[in-house]
Protein backbone atom coordinates (compact mmCIF):
# COMPACT_ATOMS: atom_id res chain seq x y z
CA UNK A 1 -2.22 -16.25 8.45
CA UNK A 2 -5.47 -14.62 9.61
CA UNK A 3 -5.36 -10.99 10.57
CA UNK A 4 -2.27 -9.57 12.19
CA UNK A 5 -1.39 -7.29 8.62
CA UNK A 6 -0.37 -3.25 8.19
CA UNK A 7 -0.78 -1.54 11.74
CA UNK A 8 -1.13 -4.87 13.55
CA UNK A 9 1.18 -5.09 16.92
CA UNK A 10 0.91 -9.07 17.26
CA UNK A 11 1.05 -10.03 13.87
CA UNK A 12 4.99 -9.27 13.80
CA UNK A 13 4.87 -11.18 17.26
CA UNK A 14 3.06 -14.20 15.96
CA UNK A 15 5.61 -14.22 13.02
CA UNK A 16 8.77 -13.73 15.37
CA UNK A 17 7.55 -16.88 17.66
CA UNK A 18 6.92 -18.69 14.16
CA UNK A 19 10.15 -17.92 13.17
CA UNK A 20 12.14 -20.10 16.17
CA UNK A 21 12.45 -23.18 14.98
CA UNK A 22 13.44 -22.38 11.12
CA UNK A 23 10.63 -24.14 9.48
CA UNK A 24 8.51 -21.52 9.40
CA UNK A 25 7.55 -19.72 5.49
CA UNK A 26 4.15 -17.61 5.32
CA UNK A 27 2.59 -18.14 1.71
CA UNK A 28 -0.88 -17.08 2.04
CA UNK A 29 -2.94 -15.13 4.26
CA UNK A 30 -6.04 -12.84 4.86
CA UNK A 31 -4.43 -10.26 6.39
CA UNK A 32 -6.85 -7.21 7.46
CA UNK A 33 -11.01 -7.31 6.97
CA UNK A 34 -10.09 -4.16 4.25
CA UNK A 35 -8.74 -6.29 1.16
CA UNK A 36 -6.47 -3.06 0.22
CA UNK A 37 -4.85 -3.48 3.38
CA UNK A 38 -4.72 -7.66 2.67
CA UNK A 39 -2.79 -6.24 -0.49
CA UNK A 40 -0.45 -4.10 1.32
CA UNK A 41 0.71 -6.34 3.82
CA UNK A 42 0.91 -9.18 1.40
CA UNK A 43 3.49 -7.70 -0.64
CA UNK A 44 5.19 -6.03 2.33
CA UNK A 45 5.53 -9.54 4.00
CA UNK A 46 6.75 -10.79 0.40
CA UNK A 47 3.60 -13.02 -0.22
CA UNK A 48 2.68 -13.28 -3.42
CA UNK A 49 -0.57 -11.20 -3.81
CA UNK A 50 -2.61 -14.06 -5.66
CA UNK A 51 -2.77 -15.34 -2.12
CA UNK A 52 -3.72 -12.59 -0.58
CA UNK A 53 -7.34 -13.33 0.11
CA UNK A 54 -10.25 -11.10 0.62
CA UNK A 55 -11.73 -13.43 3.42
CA UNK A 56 -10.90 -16.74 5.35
CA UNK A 57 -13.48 -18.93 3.45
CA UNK A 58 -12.00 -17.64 0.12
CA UNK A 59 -8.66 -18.54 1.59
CA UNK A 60 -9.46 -21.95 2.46
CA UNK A 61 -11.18 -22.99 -0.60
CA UNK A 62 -8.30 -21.68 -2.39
CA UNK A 63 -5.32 -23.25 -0.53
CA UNK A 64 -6.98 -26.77 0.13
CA UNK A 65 -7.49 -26.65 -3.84
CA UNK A 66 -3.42 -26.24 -4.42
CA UNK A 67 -1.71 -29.55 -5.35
CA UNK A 68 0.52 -29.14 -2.58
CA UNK A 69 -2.43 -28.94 -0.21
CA UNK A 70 -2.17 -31.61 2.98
CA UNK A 71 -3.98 -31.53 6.68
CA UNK A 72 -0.22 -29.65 7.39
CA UNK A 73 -0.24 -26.98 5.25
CA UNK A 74 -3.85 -25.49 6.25
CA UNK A 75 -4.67 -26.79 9.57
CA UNK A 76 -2.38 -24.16 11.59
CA UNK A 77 -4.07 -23.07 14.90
CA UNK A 78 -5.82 -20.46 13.89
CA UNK A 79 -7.90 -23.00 11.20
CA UNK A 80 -8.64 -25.05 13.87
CA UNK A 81 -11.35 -22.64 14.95
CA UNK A 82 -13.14 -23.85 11.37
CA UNK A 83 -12.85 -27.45 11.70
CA UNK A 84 -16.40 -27.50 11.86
CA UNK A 85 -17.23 -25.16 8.56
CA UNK A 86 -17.31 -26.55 5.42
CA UNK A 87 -15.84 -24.52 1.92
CA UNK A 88 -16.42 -26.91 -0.96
């Protein structure tokens, strides 16, 4: 998830819509632009705070790198906006 950490109104919104059909399990994220915050919210949200990243190109190099890594697991809509960015 990109933004929507400690203090954010539509983060809890964005995870409450996620939520509806039951497939839904957030495992990484760059939470606020402060990486404290990142920190914070990570372990409030119960995400583990190795993947809790300080930016979203940190992020992405990071989770496309994970063996469990597919086009599903990293392309949700917010990544979209990045198609055309490259992290390698």
């Amino acid at each position: 998830m990109i933004g929507g950490g400690e203090g954010a109104f539509i983060g809890a919104v964005h995870r409450m819509a996620a939520r509806l059909d039951g497939r839904y399990q957030l495992v990484a994220g760059v939470f606020s632009s402060d990486a404290e915050k990142t920190r914070r919210s990570a372990l409030a949200l119960g995400v583990d705070a190795a993947r809790a990243y300080p930016n979203v190109a940190a992020m992405l190099k990071a989770e496309a790198a994970r063996p469990e890594a597919s086009w599903e697991t990293i392309s949700g809509h917010c990544f979209l906006v990045w198609a055309g960015l490259t992290y390698n």
